[in-house]
C-alpha atoms as a PDB file:
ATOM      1  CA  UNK A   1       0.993   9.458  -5.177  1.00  0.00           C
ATOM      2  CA  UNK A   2      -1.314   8.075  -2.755  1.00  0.00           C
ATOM      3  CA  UNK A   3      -0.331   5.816  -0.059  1.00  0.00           C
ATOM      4  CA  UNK A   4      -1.892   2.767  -1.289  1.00  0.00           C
ATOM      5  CA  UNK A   5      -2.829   2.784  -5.186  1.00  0.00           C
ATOM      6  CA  UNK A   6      -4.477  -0.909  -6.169  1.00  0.00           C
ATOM      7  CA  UNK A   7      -4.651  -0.808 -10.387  1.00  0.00           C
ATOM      8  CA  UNK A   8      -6.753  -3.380 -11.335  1.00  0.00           C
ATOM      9  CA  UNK A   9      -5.278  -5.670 -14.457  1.00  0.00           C
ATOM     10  CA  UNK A  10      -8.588  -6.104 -16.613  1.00  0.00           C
ATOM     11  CA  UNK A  11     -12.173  -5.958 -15.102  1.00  0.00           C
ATOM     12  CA  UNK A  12     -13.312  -7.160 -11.873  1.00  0.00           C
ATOM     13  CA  UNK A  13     -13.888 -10.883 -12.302  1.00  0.00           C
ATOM     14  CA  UNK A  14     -17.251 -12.023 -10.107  1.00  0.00           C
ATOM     15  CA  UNK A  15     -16.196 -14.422  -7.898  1.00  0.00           C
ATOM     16  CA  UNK A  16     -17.543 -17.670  -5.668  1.00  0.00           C
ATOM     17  CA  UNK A  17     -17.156 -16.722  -2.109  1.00  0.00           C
ATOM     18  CA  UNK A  18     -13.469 -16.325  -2.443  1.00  0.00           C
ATOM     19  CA  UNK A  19     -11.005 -17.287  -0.121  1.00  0.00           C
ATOM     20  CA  UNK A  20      -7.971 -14.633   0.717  1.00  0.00           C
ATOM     21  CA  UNK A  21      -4.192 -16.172   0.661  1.00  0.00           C
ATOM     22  CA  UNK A  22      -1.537 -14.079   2.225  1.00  0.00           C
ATOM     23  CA  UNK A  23       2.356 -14.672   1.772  1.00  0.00           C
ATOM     24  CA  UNK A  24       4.452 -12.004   2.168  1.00  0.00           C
ATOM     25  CA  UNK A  25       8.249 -11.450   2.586  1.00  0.00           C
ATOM     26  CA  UNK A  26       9.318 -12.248   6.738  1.00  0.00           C
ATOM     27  CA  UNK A  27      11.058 -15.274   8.277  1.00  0.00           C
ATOM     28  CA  UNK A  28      12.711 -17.417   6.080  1.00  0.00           C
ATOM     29  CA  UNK A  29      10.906 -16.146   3.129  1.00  0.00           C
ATOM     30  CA  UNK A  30       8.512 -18.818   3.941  1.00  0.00           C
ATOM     31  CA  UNK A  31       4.742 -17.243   3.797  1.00  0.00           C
ATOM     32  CA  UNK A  32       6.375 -15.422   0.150  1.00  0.00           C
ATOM     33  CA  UNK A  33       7.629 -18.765  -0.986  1.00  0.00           C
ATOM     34  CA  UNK A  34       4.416 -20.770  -0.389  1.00  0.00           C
ATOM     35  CA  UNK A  35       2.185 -18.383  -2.018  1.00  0.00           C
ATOM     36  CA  UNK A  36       4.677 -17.687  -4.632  1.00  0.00           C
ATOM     37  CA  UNK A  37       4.327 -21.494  -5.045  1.00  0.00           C
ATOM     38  CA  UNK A  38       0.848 -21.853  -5.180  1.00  0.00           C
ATOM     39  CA  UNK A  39       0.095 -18.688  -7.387  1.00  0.00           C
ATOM     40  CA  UNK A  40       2.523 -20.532 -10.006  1.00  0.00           C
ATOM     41  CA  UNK A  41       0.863 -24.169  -9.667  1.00  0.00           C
ATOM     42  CA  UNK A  42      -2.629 -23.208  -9.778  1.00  0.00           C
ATOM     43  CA  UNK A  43      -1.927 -20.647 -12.651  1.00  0.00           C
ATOM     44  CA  UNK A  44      -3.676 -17.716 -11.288  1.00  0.00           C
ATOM     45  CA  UNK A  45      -4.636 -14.998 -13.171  1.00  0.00           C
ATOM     46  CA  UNK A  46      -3.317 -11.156 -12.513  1.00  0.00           C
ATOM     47  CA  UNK A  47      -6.157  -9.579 -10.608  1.00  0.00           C
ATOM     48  CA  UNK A  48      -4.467  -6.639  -9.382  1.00  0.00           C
ATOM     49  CA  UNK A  49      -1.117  -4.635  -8.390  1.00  0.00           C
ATOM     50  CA  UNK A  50      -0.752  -2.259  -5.349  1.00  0.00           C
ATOM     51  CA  UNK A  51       1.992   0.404  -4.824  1.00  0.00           C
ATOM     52  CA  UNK A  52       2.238   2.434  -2.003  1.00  0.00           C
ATOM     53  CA  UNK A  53       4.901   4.891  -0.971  1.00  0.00           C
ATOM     54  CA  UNK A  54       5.185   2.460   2.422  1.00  0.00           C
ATOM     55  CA  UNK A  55       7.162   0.468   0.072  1.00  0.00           C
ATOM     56  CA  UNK A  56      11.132   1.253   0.249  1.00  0.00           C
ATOM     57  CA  UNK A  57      12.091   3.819  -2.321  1.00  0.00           C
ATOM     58  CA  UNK A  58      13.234   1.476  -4.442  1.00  0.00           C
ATOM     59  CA  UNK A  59      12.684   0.328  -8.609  1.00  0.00           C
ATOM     60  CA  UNK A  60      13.655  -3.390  -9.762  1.00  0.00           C
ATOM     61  CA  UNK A  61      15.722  -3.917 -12.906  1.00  0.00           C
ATOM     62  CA  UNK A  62      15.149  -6.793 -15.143  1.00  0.00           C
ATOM     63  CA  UNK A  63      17.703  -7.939 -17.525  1.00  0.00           C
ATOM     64  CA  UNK A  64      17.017  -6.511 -20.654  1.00  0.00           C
ATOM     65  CA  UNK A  65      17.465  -2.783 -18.249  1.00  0.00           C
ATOM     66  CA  UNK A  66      13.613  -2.260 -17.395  1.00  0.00           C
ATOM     67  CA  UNK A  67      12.211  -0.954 -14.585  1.00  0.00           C
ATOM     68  CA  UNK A  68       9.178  -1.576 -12.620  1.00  0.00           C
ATOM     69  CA  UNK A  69       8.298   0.054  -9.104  1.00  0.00           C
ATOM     70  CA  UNK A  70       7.974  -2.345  -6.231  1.00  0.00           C
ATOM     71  CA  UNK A  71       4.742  -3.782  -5.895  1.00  0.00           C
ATOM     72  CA  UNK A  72       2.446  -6.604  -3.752  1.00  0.00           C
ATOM     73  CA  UNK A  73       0.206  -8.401  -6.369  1.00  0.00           C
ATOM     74  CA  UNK A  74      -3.182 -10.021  -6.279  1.00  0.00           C
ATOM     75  CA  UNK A  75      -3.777 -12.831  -8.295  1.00  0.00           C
ATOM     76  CA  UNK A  76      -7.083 -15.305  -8.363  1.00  0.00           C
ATOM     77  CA  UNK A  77      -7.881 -18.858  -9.488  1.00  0.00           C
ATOM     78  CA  UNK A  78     -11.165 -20.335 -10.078  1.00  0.00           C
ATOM     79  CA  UNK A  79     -11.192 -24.183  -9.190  1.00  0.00           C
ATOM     80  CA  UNK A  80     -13.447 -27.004 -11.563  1.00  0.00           C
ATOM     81  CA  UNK A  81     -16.614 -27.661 -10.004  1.00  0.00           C
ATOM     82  CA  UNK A  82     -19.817 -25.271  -9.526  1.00  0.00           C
ATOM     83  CA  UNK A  83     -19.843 -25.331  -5.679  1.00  0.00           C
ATOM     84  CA  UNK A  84     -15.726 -25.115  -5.288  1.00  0.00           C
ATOM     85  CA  UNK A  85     -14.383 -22.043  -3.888  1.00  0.00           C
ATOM     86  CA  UNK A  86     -12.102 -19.139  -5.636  1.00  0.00           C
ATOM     87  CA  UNK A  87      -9.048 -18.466  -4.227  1.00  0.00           C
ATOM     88  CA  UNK A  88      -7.420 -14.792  -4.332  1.00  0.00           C
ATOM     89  CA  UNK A  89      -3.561 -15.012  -3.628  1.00  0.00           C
ATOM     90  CA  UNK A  90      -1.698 -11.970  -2.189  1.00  0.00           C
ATOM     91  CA  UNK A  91       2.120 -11.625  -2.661  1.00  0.00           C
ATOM     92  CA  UNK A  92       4.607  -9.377  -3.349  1.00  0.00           C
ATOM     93  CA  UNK A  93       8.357  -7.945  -2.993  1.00  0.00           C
ATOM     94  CA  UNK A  94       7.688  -6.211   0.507  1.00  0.00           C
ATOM     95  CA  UNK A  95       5.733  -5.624   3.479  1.00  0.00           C
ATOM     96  CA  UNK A  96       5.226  -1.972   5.144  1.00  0.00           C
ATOM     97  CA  UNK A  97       8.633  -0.465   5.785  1.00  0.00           C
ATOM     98  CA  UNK A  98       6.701   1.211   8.956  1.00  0.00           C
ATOM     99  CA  UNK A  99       3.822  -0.126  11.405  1.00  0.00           C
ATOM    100  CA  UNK A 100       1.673   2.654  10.175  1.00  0.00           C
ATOM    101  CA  UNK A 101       2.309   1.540   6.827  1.00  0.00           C
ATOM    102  CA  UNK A 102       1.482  -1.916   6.741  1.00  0.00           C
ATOM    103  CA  UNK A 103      -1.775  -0.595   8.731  1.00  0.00           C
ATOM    104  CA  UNK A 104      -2.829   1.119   5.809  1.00  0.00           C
ATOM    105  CA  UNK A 105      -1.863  -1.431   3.349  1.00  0.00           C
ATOM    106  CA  UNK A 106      -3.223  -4.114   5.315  1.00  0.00           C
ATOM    107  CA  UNK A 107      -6.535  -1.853   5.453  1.00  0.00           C
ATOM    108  CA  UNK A 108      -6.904  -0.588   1.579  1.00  0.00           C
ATOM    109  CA  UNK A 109      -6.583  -4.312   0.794  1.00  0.00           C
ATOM    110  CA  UNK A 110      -9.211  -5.765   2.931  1.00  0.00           C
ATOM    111  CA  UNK A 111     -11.244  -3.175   2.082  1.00  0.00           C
ATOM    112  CA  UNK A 112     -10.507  -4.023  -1.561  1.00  0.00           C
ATOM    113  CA  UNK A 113     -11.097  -7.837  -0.902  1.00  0.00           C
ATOM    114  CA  UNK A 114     -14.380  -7.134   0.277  1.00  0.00           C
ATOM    115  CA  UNK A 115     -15.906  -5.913  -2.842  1.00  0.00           C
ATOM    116  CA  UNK A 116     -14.986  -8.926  -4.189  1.00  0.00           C
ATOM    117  CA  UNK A 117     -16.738 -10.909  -1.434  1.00  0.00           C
ATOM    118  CA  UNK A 118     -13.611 -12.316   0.377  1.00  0.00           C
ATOM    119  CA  UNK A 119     -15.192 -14.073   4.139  1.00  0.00           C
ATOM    120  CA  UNK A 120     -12.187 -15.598   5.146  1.00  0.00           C
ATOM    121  CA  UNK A 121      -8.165 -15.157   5.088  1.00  0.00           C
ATOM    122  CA  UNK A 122      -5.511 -17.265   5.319  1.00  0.00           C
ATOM    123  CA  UNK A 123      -1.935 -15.580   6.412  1.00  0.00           C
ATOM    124  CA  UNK A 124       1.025 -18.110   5.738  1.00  0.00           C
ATOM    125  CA  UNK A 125       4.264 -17.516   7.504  1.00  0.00           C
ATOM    126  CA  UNK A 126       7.571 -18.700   9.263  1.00  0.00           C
ATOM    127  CA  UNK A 127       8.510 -19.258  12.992  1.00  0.00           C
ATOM    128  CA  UNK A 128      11.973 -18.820  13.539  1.00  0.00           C
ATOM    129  CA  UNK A 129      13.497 -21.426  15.978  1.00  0.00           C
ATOM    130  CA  UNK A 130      17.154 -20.118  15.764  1.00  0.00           C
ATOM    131  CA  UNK A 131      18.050 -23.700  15.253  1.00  0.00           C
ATOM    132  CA  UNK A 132      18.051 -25.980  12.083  1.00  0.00           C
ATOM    133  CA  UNK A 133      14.716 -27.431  11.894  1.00  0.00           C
ATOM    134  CA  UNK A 134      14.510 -30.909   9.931  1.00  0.00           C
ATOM    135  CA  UNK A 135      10.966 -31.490  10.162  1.00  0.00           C
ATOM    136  CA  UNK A 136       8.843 -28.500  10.708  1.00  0.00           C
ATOM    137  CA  UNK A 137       5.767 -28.731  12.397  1.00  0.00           C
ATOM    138  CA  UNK A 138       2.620 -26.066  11.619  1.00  0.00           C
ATOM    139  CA  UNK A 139       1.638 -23.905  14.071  1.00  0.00           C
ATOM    140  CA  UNK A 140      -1.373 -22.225  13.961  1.00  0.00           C
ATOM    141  CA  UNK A 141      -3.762 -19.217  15.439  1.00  0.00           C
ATOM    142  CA  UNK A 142      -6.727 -18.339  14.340  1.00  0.00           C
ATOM    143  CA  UNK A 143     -10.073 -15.811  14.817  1.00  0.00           C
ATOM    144  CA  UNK A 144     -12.317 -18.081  16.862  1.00  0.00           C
ATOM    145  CA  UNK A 145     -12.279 -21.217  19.496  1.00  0.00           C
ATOM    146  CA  UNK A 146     -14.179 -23.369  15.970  1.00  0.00           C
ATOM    147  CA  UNK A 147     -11.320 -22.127  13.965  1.00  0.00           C
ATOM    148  CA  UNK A 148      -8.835 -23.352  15.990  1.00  0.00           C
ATOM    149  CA  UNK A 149     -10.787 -26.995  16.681  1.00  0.00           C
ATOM    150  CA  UNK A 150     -10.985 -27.382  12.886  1.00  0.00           C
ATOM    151  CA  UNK A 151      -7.347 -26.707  12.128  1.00  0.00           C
ATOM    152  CA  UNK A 152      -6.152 -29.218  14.621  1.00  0.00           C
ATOM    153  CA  UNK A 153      -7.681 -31.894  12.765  1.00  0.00           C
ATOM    154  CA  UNK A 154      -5.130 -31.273  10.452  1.00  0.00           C
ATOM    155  CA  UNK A 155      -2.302 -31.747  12.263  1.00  0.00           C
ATOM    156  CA  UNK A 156      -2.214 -27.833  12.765  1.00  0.00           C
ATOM    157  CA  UNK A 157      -0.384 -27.432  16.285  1.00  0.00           C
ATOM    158  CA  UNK A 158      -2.063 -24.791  18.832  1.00  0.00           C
ATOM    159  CA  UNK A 159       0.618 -23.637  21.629  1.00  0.00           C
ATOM    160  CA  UNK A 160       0.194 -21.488  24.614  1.00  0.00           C
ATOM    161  CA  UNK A 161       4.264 -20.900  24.130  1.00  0.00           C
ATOM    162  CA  UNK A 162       4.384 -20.406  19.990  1.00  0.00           C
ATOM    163  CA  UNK A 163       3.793 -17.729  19.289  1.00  0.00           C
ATOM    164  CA  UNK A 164       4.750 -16.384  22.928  1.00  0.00           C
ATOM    165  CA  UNK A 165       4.866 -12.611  21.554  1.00  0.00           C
ATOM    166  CA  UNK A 166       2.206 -12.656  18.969  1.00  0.00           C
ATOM    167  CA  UNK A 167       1.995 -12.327  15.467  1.00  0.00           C
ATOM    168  CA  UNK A 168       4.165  -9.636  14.203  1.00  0.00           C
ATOM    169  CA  UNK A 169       3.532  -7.842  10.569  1.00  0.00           C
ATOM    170  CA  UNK A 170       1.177  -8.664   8.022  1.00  0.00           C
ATOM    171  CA  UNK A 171       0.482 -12.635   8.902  1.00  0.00           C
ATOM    172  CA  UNK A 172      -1.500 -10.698  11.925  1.00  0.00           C
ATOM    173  CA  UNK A 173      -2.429  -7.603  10.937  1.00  0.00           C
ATOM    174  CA  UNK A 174      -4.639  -9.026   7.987  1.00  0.00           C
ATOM    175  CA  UNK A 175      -6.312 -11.372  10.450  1.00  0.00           C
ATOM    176  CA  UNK A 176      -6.671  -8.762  13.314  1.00  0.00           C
ATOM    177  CA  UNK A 177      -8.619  -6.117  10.590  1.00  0.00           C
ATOM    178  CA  UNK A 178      -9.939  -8.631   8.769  1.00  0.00           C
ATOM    179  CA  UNK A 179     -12.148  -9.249  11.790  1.00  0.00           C
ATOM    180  CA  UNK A 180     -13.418  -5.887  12.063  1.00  0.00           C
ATOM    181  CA  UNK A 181     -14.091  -6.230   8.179  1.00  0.00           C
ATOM    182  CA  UNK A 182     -15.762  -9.563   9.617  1.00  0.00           C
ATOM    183  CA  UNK A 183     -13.898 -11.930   8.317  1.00  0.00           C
ATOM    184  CA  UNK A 184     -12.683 -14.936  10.281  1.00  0.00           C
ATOM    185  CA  UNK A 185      -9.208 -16.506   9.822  1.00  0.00           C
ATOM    186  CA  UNK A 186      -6.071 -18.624  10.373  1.00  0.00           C
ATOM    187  CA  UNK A 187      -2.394 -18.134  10.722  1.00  0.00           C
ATOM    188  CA  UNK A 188      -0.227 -21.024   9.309  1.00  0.00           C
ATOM    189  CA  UNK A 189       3.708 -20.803  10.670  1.00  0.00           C
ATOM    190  CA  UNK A 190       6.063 -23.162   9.182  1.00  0.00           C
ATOM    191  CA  UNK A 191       9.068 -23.734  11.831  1.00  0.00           C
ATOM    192  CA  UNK A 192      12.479 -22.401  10.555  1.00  0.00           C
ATOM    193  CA  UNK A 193      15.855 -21.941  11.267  1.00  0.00           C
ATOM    194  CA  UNK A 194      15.489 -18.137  10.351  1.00  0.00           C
ATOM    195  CA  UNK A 195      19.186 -18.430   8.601  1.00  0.00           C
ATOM    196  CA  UNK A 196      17.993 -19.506   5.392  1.00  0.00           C
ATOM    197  CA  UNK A 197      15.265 -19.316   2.703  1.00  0.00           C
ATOM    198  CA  UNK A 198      13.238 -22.266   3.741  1.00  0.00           C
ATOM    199  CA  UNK A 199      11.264 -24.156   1.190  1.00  0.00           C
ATOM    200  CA  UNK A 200      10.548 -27.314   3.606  1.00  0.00           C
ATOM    201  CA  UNK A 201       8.915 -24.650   5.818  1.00  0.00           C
ATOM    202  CA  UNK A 202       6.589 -23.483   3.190  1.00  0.00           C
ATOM    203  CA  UNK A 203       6.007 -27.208   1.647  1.00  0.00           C
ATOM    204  CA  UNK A 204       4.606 -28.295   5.282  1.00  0.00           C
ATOM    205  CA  UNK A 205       2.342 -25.200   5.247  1.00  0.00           C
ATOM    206  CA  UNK A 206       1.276 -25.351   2.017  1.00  0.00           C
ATOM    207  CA  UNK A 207       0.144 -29.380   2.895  1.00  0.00           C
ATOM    208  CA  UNK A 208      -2.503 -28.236   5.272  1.00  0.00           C
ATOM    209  CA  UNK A 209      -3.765 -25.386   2.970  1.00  0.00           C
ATOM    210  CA  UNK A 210      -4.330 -27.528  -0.106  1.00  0.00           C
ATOM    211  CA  UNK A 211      -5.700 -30.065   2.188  1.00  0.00           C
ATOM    212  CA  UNK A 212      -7.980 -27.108   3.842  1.00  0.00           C
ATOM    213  CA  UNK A 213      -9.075 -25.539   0.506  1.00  0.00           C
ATOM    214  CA  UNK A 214      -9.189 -29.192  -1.793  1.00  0.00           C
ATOM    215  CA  UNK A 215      -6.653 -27.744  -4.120  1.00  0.00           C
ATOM    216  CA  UNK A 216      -4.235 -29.951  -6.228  1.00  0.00           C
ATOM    217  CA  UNK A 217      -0.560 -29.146  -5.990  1.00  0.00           C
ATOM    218  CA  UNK A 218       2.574 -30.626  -7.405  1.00  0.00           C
ATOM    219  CA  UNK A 219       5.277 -30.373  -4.506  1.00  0.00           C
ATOM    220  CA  UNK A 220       8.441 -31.733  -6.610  1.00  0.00           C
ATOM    221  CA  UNK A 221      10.057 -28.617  -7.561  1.00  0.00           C
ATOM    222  CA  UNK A 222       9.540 -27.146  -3.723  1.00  0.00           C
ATOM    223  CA  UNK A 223      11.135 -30.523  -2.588  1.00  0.00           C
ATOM    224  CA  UNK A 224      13.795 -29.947  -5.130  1.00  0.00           C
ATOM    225  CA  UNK A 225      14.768 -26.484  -3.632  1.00  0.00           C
ATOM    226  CA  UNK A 226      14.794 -27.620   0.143  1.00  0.00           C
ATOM    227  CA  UNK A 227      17.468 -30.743  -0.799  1.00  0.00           C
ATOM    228  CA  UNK A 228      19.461 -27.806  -2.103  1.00  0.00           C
ATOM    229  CA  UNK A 229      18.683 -25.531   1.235  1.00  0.00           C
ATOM    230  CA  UNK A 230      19.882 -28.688   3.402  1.00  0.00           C
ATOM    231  CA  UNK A 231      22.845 -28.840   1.213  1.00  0.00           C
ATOM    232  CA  UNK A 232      23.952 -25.416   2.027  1.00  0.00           C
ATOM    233  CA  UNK A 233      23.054 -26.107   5.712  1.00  0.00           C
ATOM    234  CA  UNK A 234      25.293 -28.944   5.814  1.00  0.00           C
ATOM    235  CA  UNK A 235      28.404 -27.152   4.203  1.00  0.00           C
ATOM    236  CA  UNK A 236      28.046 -24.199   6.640  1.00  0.00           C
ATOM    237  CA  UNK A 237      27.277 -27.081   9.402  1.00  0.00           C
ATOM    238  CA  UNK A 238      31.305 -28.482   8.904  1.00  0.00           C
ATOM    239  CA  UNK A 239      32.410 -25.729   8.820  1.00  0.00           C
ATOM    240  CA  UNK A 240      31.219 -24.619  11.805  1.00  0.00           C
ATOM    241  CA  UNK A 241      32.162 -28.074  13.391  1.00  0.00           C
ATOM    242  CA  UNK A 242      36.012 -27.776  11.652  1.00  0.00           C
ATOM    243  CA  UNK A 243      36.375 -24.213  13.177  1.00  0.00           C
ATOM    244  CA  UNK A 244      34.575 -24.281  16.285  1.00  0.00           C
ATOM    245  CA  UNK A 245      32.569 -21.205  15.901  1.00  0.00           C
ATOM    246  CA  UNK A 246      28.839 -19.941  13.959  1.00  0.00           C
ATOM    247  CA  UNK A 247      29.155 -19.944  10.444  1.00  0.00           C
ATOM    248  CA  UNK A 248      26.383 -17.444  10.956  1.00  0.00           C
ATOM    249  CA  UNK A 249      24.302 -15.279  13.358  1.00  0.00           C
ATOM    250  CA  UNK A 250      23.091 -16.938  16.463  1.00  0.00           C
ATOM    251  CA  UNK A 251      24.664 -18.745  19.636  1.00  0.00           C
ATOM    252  CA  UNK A 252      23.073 -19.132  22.791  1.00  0.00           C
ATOM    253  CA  UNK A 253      20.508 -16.770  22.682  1.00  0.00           C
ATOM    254  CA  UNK A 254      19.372 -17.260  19.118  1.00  0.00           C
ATOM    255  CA  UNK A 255      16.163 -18.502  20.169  1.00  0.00           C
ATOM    256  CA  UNK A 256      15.278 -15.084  22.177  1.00  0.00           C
ATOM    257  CA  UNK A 257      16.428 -13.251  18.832  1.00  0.00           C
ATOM    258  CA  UNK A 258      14.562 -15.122  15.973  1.00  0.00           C
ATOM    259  CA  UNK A 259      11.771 -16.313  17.944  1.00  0.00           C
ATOM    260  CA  UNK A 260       9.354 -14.697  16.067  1.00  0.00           C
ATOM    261  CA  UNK A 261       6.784 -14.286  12.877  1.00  0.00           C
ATOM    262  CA  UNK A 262       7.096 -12.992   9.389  1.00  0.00           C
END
């Protein structure tokens, strides 16, 4: 096998100076979850699959005792409107097990996204605070000094603090090579606990994309799953206050651990 093997579903579809969307599995499952999310609302069409052997070693099962080998998936959707945009959507059950890995994946799909005209990326992703965080604000980095003025007038937040150590794993790496492919981009990082799967994370991220890109989305099942997330926070919240100690990893220096991107 090769390292990175992208099988194309049908034919190539031509599109309108598409637009890249990257979610991958990291912090809080939040970049996965919001591209997961808009992949299913917009109703995008199977472009492509990609296997690699930087993958784990590892087959999923379904329930009638199938297999299929761990993949990341492209997927596109074509908006109404002559002048509107396509949008390609990249997800997937893992990122690079290795740093030399996710290089090459990061690389073979670029490259892939090129034929098909992709300019610009978007990465999604979460920013773990150690801490429960109610209301998560967006923070943002981006290619270029106009990239970074344009996001702010959406309520995108720019910090010399966050992220303090950079972005780590594929929400980087496909904007860092996508510039020497010459595209331009922006990071979106939804604030999180880091504990949980966070779907109010990857609601408030996926706000300021559909906003960016003038794409419709219907946010009630998303809202549905963090009201269940904040239930589970508050159970393991009493008990923590009835026994005095973490229900779960952290303490003092949580912040120093989880303070980082995925």
């Amino acid at each position: 096998m090769d390292d990175v093997v992208i099988r194309v579903v049908d034919k190539l579809p031509t599109l309108r100076d598409p637009i890249l969307v990257e979610g991958l599995p990291g912090v809080g499952n939040v970049g996965k979850l919001a591209a997961d999310y808009l992949r299913d609302q917009l109703k995008a069409k199977p472009l492509a699959t990609i296997y690699s052997r930087f993958f784990p070693p590892q087959v999923y099962v379904n329930e009638e005792g199938i297999i299929r080998m761990v993949s990341n998936d492209l997927h596109f959707y074509r908006p109404s409107g002559s002048k509107a945009r396509d949008v390609v959507i990249l997800g997937g059950d893992y990122q690079g097990i290795s740093p030399e890995g996710q290089y090459e994946i990061t690389h073979r799909v670029l490259e892939f996204c090129r034929t098909l005209g992709v300019r610009e990326v978007f990465t999604l992703a979460g920013f773990a605070q150690g801490h429960v965080v109610e209301e998560p604000r967006v923070l943002g980095a981006a290619t270029s000094a106009e990239r970074v003025e344009a996001m702010k007038k959406y309520g995108v937040v720019f910090s010399r603090n966050d992220p303090g150590g950079g972005l780590i794993g594929a929400s980087g790496l496909f904007l860092g090579i996508g510039r020497l492919f010459g595209m331009e981009g922006v990071c979106l990082m939804g604030e999180t606990s880091g504990y949980f799967v966070d779907p109010r994370s990857a609601q408030a991220i996926l706000k300021v994309l559909v906003e960016v890109l003038n794409l419709q989305v219907d946010f009630t099942d998303l809202e549905s799953k963090a009201r269940e997330i904040d239930r589970i926070a508050q159970r393991i919240h009493d008990v923590e206050q009835h026994t005095g100690e973490p229900a779960s990893a952290g303490g003092s220096g949580a912040r120093d651990d989880l303070g980082y991107i995925g």
